[in-house]
PDB file of N, CA and C in Angstrom:
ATOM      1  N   UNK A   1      15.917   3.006 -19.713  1.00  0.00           N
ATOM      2  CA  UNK A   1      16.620   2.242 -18.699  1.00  0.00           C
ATOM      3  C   UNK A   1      15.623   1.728 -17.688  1.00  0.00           C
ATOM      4  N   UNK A   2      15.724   0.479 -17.061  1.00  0.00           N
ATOM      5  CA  UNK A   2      15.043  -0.413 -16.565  1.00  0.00           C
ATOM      6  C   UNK A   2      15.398  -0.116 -14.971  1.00  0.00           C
ATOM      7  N   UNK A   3      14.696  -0.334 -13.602  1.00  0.00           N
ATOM      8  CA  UNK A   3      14.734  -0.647 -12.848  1.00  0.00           C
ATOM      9  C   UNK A   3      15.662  -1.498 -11.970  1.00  0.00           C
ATOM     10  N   UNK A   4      16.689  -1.468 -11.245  1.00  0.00           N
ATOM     11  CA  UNK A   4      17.148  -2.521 -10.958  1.00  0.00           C
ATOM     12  C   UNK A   4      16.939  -2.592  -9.270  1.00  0.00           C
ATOM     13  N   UNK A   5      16.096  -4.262  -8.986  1.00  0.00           N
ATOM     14  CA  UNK A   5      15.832  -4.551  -7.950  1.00  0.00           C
ATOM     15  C   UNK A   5      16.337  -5.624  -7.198  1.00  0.00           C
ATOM     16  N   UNK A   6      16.879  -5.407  -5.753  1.00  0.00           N
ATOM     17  CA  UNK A   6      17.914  -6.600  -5.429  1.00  0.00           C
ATOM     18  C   UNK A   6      17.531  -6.613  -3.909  1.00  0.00           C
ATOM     19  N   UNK A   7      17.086  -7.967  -4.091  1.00  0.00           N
ATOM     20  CA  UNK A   7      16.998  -8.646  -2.572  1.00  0.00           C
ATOM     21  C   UNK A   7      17.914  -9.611  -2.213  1.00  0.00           C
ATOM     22  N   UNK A   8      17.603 -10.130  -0.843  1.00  0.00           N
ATOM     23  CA  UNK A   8      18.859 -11.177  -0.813  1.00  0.00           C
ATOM     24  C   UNK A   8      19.173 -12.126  -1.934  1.00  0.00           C
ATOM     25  N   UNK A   9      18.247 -12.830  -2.599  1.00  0.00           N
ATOM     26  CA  UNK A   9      18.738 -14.295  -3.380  1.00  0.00           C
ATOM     27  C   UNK A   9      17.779 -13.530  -4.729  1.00  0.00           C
ATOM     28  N   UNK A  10      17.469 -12.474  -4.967  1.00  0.00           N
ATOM     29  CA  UNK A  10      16.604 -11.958  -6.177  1.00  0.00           C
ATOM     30  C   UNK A  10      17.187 -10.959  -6.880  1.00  0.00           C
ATOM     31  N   UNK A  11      17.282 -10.818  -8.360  1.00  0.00           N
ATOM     32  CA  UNK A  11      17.757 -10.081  -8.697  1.00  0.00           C
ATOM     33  C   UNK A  11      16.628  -9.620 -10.435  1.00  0.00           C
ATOM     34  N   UNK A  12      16.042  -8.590 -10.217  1.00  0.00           N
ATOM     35  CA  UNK A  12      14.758  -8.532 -11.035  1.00  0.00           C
ATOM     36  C   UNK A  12      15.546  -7.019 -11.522  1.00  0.00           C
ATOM     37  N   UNK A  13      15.142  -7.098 -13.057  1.00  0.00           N
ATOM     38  CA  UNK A  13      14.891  -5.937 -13.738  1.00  0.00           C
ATOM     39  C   UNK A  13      14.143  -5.459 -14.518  1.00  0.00           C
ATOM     40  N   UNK A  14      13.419  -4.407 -14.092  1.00  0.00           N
ATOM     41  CA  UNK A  14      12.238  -3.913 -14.941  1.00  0.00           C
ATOM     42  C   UNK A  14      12.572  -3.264 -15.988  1.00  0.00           C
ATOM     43  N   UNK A  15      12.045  -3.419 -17.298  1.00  0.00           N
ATOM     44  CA  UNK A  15      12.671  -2.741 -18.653  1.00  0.00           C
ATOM     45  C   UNK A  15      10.911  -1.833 -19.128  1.00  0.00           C
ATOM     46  N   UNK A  16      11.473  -0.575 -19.041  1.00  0.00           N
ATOM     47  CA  UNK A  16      10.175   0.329 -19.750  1.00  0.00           C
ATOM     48  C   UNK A  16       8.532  -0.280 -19.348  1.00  0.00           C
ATOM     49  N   UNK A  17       8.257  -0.096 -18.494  1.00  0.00           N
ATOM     50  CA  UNK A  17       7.040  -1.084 -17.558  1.00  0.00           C
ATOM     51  C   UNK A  17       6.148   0.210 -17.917  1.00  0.00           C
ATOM     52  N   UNK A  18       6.273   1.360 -18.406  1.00  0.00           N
ATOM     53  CA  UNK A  18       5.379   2.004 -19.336  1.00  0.00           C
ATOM     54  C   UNK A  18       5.075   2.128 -20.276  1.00  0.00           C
ATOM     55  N   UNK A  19       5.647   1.083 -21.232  1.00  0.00           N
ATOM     56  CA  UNK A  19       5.489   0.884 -22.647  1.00  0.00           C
ATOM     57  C   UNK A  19       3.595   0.414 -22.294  1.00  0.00           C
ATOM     58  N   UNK A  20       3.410  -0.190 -21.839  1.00  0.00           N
ATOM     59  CA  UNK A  20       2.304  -1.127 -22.036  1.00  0.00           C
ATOM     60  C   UNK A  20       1.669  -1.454 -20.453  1.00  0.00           C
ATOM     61  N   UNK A  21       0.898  -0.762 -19.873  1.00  0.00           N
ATOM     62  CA  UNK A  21       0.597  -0.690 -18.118  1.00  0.00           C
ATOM     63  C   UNK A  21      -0.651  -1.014 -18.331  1.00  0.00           C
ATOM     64  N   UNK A  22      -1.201  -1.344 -17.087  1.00  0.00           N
ATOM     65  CA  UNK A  22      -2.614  -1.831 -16.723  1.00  0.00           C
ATOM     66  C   UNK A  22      -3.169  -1.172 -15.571  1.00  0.00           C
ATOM     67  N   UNK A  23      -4.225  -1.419 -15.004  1.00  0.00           N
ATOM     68  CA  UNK A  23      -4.658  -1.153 -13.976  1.00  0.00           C
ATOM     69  C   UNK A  23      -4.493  -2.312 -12.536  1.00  0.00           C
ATOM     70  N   UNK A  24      -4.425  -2.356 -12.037  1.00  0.00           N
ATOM     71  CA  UNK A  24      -4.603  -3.395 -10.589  1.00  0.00           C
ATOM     72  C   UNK A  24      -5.709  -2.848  -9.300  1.00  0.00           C
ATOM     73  N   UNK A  25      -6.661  -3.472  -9.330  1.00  0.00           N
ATOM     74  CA  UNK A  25      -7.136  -2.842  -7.947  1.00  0.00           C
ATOM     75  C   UNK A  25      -7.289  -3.543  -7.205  1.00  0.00           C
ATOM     76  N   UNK A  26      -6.392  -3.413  -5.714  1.00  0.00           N
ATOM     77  CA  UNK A  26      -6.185  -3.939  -4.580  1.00  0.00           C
ATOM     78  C   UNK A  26      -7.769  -3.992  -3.542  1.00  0.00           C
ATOM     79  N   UNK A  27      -7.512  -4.694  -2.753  1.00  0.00           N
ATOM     80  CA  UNK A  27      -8.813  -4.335  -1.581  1.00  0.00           C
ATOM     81  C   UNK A  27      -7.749  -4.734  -0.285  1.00  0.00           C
ATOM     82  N   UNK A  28      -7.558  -3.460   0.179  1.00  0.00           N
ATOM     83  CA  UNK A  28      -6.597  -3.754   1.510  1.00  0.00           C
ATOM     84  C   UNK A  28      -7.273  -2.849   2.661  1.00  0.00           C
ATOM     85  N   UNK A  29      -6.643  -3.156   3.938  1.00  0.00           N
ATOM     86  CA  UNK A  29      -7.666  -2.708   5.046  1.00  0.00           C
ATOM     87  C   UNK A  29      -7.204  -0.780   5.069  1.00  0.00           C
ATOM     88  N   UNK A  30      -7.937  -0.099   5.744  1.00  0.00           N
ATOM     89  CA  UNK A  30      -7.612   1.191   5.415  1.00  0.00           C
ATOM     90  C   UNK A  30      -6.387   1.422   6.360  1.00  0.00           C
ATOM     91  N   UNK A  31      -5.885   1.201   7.074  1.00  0.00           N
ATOM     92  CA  UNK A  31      -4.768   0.898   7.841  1.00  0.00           C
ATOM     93  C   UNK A  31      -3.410   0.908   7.424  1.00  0.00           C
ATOM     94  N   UNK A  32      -3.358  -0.479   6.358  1.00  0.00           N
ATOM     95  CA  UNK A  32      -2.599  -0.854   5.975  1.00  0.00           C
ATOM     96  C   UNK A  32      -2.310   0.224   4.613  1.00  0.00           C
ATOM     97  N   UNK A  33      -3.456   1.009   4.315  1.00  0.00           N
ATOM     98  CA  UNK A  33      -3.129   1.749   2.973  1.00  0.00           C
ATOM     99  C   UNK A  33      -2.750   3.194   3.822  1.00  0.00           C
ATOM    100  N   UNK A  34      -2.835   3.300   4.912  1.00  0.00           N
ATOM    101  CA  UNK A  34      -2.377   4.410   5.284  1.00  0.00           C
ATOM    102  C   UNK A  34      -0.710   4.413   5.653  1.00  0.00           C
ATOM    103  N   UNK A  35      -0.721   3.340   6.505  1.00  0.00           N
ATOM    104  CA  UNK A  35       1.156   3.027   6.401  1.00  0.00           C
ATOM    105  C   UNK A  35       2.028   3.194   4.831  1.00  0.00           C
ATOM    106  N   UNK A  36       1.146   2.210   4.118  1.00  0.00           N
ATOM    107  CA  UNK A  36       1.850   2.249   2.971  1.00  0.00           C
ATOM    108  C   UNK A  36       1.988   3.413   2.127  1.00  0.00           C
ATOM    109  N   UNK A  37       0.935   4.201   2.243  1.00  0.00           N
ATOM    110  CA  UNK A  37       1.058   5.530   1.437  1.00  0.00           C
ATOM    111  C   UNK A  37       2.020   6.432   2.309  1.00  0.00           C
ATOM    112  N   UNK A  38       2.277   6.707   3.735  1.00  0.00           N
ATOM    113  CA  UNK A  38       3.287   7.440   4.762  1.00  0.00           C
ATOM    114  C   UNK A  38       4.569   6.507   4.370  1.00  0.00           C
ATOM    115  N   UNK A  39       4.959   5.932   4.240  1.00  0.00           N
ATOM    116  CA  UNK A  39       5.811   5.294   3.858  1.00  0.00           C
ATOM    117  C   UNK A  39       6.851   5.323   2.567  1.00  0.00           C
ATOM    118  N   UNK A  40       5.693   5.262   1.506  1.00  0.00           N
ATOM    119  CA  UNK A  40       5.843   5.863   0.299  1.00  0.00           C
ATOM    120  C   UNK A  40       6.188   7.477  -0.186  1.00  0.00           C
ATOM    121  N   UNK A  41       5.992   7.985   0.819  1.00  0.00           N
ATOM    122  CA  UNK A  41       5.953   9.884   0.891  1.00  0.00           C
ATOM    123  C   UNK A  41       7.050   9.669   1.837  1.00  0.00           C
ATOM    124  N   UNK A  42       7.644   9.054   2.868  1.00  0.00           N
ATOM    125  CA  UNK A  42       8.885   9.380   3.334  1.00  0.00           C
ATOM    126  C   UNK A  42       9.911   8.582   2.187  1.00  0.00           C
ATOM    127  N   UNK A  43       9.873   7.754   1.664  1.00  0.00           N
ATOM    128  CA  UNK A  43      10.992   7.134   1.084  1.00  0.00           C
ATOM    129  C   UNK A  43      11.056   7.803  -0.707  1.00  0.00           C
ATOM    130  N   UNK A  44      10.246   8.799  -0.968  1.00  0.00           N
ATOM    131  CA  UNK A  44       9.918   9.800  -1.922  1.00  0.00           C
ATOM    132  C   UNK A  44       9.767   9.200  -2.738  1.00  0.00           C
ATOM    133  N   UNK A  45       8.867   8.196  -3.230  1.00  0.00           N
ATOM    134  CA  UNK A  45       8.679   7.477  -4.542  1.00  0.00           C
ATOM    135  C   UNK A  45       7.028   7.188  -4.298  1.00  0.00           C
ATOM    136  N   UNK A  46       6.229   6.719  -4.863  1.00  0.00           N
ATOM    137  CA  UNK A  46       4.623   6.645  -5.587  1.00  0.00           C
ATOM    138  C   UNK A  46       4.299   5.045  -4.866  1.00  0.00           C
ATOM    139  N   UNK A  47       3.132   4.698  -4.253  1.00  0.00           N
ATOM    140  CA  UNK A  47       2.994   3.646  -4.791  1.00  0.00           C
ATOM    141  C   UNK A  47       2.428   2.650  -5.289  1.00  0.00           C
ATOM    142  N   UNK A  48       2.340   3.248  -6.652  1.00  0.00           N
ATOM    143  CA  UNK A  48       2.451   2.304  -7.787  1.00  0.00           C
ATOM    144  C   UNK A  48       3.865   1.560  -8.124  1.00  0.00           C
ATOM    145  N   UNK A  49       4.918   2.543  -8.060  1.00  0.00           N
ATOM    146  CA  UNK A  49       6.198   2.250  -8.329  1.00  0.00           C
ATOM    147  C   UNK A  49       6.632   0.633  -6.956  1.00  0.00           C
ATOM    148  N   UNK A  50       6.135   0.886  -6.058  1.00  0.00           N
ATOM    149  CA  UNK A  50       6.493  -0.016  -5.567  1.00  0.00           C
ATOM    150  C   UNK A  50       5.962  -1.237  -5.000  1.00  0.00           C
ATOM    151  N   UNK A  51       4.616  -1.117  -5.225  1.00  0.00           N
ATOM    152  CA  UNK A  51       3.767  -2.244  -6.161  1.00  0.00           C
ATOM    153  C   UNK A  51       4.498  -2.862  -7.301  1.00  0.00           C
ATOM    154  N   UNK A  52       4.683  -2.265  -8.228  1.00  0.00           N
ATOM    155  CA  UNK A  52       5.147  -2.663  -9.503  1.00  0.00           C
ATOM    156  C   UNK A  52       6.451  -3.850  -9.177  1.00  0.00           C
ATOM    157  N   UNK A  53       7.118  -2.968  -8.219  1.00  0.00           N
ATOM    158  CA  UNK A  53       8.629  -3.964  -8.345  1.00  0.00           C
ATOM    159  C   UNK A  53       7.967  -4.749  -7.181  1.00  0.00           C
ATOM    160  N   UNK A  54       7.548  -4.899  -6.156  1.00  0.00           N
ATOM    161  CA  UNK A  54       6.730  -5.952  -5.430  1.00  0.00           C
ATOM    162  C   UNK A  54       5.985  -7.162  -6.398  1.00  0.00           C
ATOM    163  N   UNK A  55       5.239  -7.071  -7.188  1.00  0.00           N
ATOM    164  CA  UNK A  55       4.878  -7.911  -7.730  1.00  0.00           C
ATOM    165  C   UNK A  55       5.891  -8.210  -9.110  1.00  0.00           C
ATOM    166  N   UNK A  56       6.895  -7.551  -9.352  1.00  0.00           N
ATOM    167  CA  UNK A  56       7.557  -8.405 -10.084  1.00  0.00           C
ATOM    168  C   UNK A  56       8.744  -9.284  -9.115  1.00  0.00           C
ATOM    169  N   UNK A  57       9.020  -8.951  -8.648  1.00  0.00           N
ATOM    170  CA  UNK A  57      10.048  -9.874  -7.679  1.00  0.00           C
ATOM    171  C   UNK A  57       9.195 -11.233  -7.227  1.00  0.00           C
ATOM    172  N   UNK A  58       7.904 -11.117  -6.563  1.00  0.00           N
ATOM    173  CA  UNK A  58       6.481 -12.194  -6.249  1.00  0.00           C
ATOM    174  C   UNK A  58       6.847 -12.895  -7.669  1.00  0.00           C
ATOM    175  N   UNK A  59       6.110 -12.511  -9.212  1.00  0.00           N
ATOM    176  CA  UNK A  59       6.107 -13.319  -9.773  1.00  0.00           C
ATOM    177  C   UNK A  59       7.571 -14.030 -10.039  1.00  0.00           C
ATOM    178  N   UNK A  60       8.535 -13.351  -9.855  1.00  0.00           N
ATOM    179  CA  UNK A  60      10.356 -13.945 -10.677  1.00  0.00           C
ATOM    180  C   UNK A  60      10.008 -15.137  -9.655  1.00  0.00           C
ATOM    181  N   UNK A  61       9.817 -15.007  -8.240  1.00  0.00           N
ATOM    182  CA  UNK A  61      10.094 -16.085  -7.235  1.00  0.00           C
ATOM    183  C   UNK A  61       9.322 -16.957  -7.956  1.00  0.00           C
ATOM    184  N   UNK A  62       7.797 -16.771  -7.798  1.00  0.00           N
ATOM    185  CA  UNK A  62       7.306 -18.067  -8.243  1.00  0.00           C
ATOM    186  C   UNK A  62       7.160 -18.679  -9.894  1.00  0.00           C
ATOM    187  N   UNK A  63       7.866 -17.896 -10.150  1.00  0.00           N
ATOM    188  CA  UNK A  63       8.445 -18.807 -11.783  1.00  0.00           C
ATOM    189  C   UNK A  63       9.680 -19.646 -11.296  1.00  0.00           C
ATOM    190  N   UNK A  64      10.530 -19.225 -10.486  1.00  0.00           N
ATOM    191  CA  UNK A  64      11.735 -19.843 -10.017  1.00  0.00           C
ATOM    192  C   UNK A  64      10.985 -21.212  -9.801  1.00  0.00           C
ATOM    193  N   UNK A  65      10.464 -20.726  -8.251  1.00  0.00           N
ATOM    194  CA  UNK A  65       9.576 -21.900  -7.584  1.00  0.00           C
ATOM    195  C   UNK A  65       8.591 -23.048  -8.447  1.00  0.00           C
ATOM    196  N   UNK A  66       8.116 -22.941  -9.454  1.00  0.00           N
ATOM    197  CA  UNK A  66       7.347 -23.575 -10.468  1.00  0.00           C
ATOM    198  C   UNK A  66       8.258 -24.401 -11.202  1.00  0.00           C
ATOM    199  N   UNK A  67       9.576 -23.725 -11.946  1.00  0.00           N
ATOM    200  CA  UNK A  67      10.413 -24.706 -12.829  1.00  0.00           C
ATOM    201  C   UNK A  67      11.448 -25.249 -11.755  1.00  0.00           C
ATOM    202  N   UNK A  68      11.290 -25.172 -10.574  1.00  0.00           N
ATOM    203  CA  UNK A  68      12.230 -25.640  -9.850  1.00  0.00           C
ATOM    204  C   UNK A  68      11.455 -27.374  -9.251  1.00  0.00           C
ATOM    205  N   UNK A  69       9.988 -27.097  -9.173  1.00  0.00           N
ATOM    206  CA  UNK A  69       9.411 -28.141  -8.789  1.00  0.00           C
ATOM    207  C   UNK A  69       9.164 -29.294 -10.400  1.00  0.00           C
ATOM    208  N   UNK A  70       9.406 -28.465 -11.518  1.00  0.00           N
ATOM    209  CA  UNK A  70       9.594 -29.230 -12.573  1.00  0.00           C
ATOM    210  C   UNK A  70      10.295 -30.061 -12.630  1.00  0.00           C
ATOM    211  N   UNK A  71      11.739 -29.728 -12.300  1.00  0.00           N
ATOM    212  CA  UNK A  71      13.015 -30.364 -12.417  1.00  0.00           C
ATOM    213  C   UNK A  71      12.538 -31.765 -11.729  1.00  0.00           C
ATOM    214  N   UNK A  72      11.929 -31.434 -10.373  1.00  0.00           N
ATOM    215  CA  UNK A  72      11.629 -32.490  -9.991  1.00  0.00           C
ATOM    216  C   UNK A  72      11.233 -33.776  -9.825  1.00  0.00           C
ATOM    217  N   UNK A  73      10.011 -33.585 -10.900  1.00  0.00           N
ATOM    218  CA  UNK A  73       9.281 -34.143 -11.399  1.00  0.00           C
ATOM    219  C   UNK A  73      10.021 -34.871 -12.915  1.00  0.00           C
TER     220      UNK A  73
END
């Protein structure tokens, strides 16, 4: 069972995103990785996990955004 992620106008679902994973390495200020990791430990989830659905919601938008400027054209 897949992920289900819902923002206002987004609606993304992740299906088995461990079948087949990669690595990503970020360069963010140490600051910002300290919020995000306190953050991640109060809302009890990893984050990788929320990376993961962060950048899939990023890419759904800009596939939206891409065939939407198609139409246009």
């Amino acid at each position: 069972m897949g992920i289900l992620i819902q923002f206002p106008q987004c609606h993304v679902k992740i299906e088995d995103m461990a079948k087949s994973e990669d690595t990503v390495k970020l360069i963010i200020g140490k600051d910002l990785k300290i919020r995000f990791k306190s953050l991640c430990v109060q809302a009890e989830t990893d984050m990788s996990a929320v990376a993961k659905e962060l950048i899939a919601v990023w890419c759904l938008e800009q596939e939206k955004k891409l065939a939407s400027e198609r139409k246009k054209h």
